[in-house]
PDB file of N, CA and C in Angstrom:
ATOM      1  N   UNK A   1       1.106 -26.983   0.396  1.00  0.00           N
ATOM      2  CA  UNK A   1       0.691 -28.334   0.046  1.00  0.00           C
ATOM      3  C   UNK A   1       1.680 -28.910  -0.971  1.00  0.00           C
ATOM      4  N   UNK A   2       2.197 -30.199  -0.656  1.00  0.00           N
ATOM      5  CA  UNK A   2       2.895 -30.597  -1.442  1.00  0.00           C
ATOM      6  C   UNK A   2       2.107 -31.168  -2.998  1.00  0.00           C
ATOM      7  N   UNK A   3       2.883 -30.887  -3.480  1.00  0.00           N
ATOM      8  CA  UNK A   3       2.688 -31.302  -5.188  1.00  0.00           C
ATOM      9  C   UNK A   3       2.629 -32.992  -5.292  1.00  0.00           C
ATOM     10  N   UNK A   4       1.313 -33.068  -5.998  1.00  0.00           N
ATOM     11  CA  UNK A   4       1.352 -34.655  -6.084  1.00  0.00           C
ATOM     12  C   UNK A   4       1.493 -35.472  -7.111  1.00  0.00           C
ATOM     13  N   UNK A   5       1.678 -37.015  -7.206  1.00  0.00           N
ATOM     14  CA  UNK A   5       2.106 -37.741  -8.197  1.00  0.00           C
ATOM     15  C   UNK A   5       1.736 -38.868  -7.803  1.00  0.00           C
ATOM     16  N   UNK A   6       1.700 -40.126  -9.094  1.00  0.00           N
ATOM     17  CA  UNK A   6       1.328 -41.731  -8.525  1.00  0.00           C
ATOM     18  C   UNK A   6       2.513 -42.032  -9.578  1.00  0.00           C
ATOM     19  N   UNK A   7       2.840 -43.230  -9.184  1.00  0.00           N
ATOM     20  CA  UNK A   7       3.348 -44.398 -10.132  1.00  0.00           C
ATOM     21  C   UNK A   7       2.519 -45.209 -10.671  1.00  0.00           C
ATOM     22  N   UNK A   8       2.500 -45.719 -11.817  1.00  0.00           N
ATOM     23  CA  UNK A   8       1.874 -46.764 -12.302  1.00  0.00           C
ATOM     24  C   UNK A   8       2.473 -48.091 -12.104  1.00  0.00           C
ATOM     25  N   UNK A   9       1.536 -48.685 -11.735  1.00  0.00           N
ATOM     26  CA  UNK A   9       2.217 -50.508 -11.308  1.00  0.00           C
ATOM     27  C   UNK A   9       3.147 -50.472 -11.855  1.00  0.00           C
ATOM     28  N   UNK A  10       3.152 -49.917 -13.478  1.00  0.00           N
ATOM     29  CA  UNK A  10       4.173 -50.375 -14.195  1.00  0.00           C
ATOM     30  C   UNK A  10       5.317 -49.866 -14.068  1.00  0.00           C
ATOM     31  N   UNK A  11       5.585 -48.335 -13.719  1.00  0.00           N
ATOM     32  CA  UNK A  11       6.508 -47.502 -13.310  1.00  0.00           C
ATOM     33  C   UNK A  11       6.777 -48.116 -12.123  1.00  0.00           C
ATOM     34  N   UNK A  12       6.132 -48.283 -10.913  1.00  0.00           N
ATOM     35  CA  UNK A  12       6.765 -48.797  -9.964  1.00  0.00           C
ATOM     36  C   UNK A  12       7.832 -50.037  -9.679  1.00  0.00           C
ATOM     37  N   UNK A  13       7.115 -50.653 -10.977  1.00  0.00           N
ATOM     38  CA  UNK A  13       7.679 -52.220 -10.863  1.00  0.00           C
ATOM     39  C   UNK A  13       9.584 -51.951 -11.340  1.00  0.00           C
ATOM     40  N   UNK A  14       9.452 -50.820 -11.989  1.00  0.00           N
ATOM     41  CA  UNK A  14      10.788 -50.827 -13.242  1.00  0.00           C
ATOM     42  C   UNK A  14      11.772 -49.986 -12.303  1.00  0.00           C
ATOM     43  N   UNK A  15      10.798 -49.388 -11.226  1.00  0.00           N
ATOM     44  CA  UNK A  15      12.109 -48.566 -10.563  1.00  0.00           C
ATOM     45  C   UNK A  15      12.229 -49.686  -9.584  1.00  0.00           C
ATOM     46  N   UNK A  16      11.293 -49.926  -9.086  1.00  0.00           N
ATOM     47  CA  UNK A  16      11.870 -51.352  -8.197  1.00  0.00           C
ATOM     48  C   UNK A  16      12.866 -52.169  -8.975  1.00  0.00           C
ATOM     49  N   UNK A  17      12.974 -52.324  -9.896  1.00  0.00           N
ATOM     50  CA  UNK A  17      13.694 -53.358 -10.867  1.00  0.00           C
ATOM     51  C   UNK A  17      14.602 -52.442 -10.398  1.00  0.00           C
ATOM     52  N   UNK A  18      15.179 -51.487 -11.019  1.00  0.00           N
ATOM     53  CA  UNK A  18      16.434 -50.463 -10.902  1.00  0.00           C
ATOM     54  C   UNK A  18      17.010 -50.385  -9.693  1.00  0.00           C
ATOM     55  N   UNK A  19      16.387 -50.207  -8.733  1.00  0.00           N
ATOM     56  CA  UNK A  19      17.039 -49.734  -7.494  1.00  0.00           C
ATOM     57  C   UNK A  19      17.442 -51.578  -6.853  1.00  0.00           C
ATOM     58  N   UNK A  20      17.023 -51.929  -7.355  1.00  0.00           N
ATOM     59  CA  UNK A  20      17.541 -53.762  -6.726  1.00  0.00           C
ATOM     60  C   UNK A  20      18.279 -54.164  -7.311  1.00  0.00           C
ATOM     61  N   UNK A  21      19.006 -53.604  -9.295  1.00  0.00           N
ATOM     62  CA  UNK A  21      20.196 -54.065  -9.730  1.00  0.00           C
ATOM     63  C   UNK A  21      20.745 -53.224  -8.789  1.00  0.00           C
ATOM     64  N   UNK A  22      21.005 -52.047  -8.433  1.00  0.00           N
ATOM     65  CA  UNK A  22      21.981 -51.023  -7.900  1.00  0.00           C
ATOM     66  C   UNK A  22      22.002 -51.151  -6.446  1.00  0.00           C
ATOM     67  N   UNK A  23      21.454 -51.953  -5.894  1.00  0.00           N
ATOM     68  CA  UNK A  23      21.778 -52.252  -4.667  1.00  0.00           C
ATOM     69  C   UNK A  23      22.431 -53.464  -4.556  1.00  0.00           C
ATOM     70  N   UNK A  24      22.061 -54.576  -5.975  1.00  0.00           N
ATOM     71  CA  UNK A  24      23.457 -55.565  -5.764  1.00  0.00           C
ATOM     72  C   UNK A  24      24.652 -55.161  -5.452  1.00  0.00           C
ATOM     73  N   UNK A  25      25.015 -53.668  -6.481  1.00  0.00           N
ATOM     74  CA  UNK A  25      26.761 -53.080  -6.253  1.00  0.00           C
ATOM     75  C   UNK A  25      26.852 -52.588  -4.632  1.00  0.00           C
ATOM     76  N   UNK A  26      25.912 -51.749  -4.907  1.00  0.00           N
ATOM     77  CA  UNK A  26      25.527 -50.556  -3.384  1.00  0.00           C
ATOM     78  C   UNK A  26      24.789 -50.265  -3.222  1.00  0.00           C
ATOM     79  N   UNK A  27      24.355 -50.023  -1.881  1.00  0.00           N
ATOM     80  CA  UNK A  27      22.890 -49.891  -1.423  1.00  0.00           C
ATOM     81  C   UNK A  27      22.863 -48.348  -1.454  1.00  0.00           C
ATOM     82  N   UNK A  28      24.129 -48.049  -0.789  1.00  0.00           N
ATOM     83  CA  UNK A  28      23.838 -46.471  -0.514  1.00  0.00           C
ATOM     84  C   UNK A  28      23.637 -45.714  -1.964  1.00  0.00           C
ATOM     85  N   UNK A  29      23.859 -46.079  -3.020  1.00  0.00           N
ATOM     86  CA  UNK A  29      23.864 -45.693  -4.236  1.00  0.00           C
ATOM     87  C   UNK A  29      22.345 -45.926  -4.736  1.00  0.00           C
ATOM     88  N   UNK A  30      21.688 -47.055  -4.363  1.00  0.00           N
ATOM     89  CA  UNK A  30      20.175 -47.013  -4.754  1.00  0.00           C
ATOM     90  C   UNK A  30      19.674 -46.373  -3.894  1.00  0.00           C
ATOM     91  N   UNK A  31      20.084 -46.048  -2.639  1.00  0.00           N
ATOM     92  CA  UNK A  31      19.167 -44.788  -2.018  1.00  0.00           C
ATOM     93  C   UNK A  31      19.219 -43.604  -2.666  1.00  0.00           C
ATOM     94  N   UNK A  32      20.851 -43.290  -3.122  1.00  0.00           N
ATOM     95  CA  UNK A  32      20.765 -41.881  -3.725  1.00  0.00           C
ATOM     96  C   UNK A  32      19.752 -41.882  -4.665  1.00  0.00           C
ATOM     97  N   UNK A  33      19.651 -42.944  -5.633  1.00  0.00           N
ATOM     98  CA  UNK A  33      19.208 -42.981  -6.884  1.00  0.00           C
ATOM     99  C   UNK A  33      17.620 -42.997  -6.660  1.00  0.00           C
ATOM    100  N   UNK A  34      17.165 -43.518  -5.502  1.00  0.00           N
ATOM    101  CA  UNK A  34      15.324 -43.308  -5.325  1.00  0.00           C
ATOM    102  C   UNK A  34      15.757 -41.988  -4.524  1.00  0.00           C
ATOM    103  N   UNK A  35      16.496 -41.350  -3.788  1.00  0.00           N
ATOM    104  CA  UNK A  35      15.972 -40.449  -3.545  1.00  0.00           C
ATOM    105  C   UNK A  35      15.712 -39.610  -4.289  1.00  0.00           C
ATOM    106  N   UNK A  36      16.592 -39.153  -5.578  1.00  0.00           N
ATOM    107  CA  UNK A  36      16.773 -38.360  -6.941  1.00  0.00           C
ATOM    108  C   UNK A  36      15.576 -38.447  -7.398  1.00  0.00           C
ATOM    109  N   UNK A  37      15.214 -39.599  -7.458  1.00  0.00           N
ATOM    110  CA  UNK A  37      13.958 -40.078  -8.661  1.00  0.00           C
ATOM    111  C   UNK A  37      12.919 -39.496  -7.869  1.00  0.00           C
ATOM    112  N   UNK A  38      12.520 -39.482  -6.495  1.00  0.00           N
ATOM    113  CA  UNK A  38      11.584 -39.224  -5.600  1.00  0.00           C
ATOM    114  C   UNK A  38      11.034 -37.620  -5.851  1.00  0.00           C
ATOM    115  N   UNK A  39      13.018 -37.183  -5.396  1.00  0.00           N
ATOM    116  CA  UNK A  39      12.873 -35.567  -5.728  1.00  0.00           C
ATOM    117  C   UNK A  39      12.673 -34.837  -7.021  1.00  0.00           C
ATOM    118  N   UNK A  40      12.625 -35.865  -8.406  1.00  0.00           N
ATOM    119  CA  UNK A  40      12.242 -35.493  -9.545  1.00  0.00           C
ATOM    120  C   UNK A  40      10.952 -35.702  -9.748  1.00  0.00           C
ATOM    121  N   UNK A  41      10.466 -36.550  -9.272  1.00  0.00           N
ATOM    122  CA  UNK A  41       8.330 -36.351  -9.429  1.00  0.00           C
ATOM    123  C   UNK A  41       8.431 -35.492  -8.617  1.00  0.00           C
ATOM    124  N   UNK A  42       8.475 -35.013  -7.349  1.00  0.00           N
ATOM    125  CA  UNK A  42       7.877 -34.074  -6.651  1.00  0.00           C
ATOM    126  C   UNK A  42       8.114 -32.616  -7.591  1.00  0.00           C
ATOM    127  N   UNK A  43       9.224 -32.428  -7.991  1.00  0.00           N
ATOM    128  CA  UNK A  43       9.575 -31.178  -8.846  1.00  0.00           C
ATOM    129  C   UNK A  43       9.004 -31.545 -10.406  1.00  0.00           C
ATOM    130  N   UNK A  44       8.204 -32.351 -10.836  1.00  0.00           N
ATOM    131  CA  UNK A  44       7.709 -32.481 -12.315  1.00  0.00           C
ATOM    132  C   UNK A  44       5.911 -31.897 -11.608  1.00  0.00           C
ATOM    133  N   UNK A  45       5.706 -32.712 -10.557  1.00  0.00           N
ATOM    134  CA  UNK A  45       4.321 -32.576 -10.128  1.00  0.00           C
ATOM    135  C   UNK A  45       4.180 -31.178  -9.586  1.00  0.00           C
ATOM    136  N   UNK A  46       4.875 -30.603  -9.357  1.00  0.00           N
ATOM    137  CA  UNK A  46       4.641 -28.887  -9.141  1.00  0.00           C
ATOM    138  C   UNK A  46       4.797 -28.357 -10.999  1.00  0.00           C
ATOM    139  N   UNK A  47       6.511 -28.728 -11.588  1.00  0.00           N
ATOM    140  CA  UNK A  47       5.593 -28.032 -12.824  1.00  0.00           C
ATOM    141  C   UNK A  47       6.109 -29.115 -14.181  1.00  0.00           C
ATOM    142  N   UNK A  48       4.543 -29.273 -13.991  1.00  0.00           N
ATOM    143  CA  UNK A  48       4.617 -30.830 -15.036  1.00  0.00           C
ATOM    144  C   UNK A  48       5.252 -30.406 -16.837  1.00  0.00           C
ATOM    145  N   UNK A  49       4.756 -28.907 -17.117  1.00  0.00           N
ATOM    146  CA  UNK A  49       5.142 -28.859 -18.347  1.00  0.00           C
ATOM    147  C   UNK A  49       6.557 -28.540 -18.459  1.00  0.00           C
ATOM    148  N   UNK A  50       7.612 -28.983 -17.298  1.00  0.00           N
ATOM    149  CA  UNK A  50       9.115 -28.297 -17.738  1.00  0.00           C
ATOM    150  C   UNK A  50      10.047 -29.882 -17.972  1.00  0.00           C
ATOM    151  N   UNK A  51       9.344 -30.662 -18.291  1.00  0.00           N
ATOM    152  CA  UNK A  51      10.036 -32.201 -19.275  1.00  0.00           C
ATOM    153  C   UNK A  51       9.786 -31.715 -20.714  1.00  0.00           C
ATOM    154  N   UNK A  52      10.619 -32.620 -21.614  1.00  0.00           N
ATOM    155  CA  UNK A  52      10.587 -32.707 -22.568  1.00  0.00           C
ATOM    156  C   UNK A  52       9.260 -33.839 -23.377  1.00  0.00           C
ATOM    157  N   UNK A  53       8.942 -33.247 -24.699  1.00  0.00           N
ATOM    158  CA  UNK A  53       8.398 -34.015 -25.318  1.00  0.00           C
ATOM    159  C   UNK A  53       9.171 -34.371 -26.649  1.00  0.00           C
ATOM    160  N   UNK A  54       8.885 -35.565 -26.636  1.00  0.00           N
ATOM    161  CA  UNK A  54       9.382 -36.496 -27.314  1.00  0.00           C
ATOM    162  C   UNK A  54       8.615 -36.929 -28.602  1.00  0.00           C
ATOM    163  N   UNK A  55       8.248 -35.982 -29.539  1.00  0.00           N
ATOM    164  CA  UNK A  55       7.505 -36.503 -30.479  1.00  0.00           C
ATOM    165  C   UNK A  55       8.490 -37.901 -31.526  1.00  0.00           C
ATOM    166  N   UNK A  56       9.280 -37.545 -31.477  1.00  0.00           N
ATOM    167  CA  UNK A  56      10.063 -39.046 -32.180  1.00  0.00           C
ATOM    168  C   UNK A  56      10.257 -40.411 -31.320  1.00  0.00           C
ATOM    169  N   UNK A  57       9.730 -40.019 -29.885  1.00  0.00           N
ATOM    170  CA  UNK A  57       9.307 -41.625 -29.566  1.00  0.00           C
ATOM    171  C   UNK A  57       7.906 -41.802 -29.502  1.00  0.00           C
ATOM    172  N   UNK A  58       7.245 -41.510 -29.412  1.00  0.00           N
ATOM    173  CA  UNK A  58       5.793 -41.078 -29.457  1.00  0.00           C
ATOM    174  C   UNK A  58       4.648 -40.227 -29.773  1.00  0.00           C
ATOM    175  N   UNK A  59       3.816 -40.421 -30.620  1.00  0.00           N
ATOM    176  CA  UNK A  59       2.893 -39.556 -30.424  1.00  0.00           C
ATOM    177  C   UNK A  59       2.147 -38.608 -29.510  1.00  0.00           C
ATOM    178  N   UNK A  60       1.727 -39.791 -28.514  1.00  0.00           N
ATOM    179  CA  UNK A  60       1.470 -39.484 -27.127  1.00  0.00           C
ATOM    180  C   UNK A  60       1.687 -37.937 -26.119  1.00  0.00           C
ATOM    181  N   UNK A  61       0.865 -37.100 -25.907  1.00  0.00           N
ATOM    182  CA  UNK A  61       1.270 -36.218 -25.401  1.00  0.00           C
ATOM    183  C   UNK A  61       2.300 -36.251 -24.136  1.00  0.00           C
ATOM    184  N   UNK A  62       3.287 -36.967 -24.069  1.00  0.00           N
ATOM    185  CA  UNK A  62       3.847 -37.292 -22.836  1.00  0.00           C
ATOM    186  C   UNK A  62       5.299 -36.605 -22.710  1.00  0.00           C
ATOM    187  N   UNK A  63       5.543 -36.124 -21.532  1.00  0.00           N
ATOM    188  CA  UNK A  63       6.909 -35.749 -21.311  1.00  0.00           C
ATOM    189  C   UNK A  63       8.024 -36.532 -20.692  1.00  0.00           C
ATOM    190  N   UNK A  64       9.036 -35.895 -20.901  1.00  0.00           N
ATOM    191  CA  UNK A  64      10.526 -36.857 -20.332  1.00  0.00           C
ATOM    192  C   UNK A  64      11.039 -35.973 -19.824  1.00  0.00           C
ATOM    193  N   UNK A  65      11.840 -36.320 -18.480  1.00  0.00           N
ATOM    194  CA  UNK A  65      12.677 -36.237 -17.891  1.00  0.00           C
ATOM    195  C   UNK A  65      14.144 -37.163 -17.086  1.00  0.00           C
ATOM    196  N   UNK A  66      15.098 -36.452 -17.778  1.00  0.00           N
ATOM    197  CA  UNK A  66      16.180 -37.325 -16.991  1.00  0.00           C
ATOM    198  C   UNK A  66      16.850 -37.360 -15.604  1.00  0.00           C
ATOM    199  N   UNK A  67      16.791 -38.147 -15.186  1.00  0.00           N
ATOM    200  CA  UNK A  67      17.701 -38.336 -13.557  1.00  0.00           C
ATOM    201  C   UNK A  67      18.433 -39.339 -13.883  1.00  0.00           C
ATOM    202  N   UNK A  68      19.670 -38.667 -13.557  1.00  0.00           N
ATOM    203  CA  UNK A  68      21.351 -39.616 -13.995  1.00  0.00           C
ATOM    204  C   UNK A  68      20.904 -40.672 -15.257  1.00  0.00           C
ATOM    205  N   UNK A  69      21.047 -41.549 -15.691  1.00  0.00           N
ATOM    206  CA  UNK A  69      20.970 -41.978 -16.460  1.00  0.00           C
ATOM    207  C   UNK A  69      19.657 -42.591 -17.114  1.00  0.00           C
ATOM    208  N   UNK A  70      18.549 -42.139 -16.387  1.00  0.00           N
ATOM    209  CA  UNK A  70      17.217 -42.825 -16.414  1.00  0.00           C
ATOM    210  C   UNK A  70      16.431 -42.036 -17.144  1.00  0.00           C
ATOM    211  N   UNK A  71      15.309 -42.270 -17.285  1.00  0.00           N
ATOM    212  CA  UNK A  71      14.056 -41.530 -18.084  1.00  0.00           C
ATOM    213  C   UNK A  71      12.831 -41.591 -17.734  1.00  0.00           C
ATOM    214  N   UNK A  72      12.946 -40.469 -16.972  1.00  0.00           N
ATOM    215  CA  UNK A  72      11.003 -40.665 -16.229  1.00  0.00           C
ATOM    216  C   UNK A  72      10.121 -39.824 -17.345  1.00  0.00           C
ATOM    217  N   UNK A  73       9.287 -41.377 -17.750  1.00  0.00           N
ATOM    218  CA  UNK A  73       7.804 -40.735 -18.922  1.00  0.00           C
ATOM    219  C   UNK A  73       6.605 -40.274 -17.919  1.00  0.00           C
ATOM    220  N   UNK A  74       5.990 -38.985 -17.796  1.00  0.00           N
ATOM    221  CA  UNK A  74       5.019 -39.233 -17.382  1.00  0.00           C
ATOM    222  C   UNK A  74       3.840 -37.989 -18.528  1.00  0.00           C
ATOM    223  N   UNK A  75       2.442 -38.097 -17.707  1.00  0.00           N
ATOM    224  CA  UNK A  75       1.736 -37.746 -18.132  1.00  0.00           C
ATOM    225  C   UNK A  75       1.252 -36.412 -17.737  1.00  0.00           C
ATOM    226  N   UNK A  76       1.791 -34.945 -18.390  1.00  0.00           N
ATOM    227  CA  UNK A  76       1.340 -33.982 -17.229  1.00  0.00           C
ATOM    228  C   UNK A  76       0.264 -33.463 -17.466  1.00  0.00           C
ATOM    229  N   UNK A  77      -1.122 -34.511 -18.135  1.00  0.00           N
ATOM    230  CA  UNK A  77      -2.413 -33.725 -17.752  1.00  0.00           C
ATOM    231  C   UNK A  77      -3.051 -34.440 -17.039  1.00  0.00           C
ATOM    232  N   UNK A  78      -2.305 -35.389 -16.297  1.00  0.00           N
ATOM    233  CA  UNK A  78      -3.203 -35.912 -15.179  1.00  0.00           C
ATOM    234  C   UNK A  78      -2.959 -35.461 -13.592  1.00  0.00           C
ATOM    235  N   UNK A  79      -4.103 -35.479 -13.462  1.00  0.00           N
ATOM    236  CA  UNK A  79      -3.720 -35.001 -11.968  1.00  0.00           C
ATOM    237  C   UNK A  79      -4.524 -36.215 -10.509  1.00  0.00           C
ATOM    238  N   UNK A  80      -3.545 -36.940  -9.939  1.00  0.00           N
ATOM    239  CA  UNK A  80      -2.026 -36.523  -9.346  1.00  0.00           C
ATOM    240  C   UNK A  80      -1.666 -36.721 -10.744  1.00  0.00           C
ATOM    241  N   UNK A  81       0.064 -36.066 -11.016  1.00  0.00           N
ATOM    242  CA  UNK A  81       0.715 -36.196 -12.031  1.00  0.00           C
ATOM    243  C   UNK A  81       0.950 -37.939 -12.151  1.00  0.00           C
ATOM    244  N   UNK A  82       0.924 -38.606 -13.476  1.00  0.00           N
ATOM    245  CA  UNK A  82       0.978 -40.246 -13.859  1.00  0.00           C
ATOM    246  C   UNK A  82       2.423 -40.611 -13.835  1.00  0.00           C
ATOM    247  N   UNK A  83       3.388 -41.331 -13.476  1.00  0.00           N
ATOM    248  CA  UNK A  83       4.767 -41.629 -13.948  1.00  0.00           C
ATOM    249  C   UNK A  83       4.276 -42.732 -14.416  1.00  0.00           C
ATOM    250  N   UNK A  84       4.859 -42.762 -15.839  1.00  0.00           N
ATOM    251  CA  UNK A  84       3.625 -44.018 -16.564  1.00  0.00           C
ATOM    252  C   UNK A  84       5.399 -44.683 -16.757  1.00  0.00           C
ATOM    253  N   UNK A  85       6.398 -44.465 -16.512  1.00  0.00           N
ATOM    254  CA  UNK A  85       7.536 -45.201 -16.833  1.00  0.00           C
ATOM    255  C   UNK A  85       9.004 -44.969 -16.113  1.00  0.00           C
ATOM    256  N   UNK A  86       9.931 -45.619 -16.048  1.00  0.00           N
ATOM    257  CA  UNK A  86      10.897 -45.072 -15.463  1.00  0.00           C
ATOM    258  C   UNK A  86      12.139 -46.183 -16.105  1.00  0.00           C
ATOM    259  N   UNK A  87      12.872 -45.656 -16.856  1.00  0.00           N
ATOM    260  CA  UNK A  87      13.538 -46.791 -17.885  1.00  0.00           C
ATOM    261  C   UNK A  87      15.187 -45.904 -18.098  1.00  0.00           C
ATOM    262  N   UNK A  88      15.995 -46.930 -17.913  1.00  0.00           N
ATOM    263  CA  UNK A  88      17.393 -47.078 -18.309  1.00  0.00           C
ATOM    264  C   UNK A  88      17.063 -46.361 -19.667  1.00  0.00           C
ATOM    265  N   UNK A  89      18.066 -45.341 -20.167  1.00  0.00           N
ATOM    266  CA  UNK A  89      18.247 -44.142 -21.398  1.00  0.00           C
ATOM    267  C   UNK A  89      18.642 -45.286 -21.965  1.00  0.00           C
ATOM    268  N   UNK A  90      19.402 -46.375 -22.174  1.00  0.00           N
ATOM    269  CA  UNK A  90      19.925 -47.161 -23.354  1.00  0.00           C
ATOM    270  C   UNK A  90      18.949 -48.379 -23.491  1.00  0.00           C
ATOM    271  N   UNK A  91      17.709 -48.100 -23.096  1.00  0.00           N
ATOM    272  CA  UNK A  91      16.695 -49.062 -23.872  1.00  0.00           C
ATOM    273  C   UNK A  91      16.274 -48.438 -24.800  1.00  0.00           C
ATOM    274  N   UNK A  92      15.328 -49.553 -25.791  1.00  0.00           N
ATOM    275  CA  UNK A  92      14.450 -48.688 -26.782  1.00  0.00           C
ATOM    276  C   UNK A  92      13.211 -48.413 -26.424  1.00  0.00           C
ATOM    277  N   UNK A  93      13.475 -47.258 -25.849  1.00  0.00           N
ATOM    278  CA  UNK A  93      11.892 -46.463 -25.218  1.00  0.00           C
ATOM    279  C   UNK A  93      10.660 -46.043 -26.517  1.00  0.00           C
ATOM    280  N   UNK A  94      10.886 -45.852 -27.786  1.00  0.00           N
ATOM    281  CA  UNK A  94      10.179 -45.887 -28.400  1.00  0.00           C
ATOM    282  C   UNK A  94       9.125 -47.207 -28.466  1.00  0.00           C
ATOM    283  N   UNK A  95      10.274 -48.660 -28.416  1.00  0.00           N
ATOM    284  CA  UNK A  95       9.409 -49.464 -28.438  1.00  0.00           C
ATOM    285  C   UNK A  95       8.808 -50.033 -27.191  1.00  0.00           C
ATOM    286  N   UNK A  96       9.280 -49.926 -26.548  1.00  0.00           N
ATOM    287  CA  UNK A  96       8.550 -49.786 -25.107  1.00  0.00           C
ATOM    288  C   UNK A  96       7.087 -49.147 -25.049  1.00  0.00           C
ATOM    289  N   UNK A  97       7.295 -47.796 -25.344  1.00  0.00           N
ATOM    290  CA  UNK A  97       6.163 -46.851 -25.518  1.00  0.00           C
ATOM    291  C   UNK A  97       4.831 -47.179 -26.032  1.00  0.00           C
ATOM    292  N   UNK A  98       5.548 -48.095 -26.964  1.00  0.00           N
ATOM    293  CA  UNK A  98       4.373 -48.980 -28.053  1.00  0.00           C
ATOM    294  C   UNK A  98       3.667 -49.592 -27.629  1.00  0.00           C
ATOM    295  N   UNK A  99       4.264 -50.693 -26.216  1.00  0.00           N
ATOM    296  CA  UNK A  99       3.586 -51.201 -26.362  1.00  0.00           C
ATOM    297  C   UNK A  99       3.365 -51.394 -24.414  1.00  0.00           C
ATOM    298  N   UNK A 100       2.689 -50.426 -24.188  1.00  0.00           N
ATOM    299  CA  UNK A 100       2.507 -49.921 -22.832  1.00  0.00           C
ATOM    300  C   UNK A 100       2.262 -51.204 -21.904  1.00  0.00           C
TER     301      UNK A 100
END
């Protein structure tokens, strides 16, 4: 059985955002880049505790993981696993975090 996961509207909306700047340059490059991201929830949702936590952006029990330059936040005590975010590394994800 495959390992499961959701996006949150809000996560969804931001990788949609992402993969539509990167398909202005190249398309085949936003495929790589959702496929990566695809194959990184499926491998967080089998084992949710191998992201990082981030206590200096948050309190929040939440973990991080990177794919190429991005940062998937999610939640690994929910089950399906939550991707509560999916954000460019050179934003300020702390304040982001803040303010969900």
């Amino acid at each position: 059985m495959a390992a499961r996961f959701r996006l949150t509207p809000n996560a969804e909306s931001q990788l949609g955002d992402i993969l539509e700047f990167i398909a202005t340059d190249s398309e085949s490059a936003a495929v790589r880049v959702r496929d990566a991201m695809y194959e990184a929830f499926g491998l967080l949702a089998s084992h949710p505790q191998m992201g990082h936590a981030r206590q200096d952006l948050t309190a929040r029990p939440l973990r991080f993981w990177s794919v190429y330059s991005y940062l998937v936040v999610y939640d690994p005590s929910c089950e399906p696993l939550a991707i509560l975010a999916v954000l460019h590394g050179a934003r300020d994800v702390e304040q982001i975090l803040r303010n969900p």
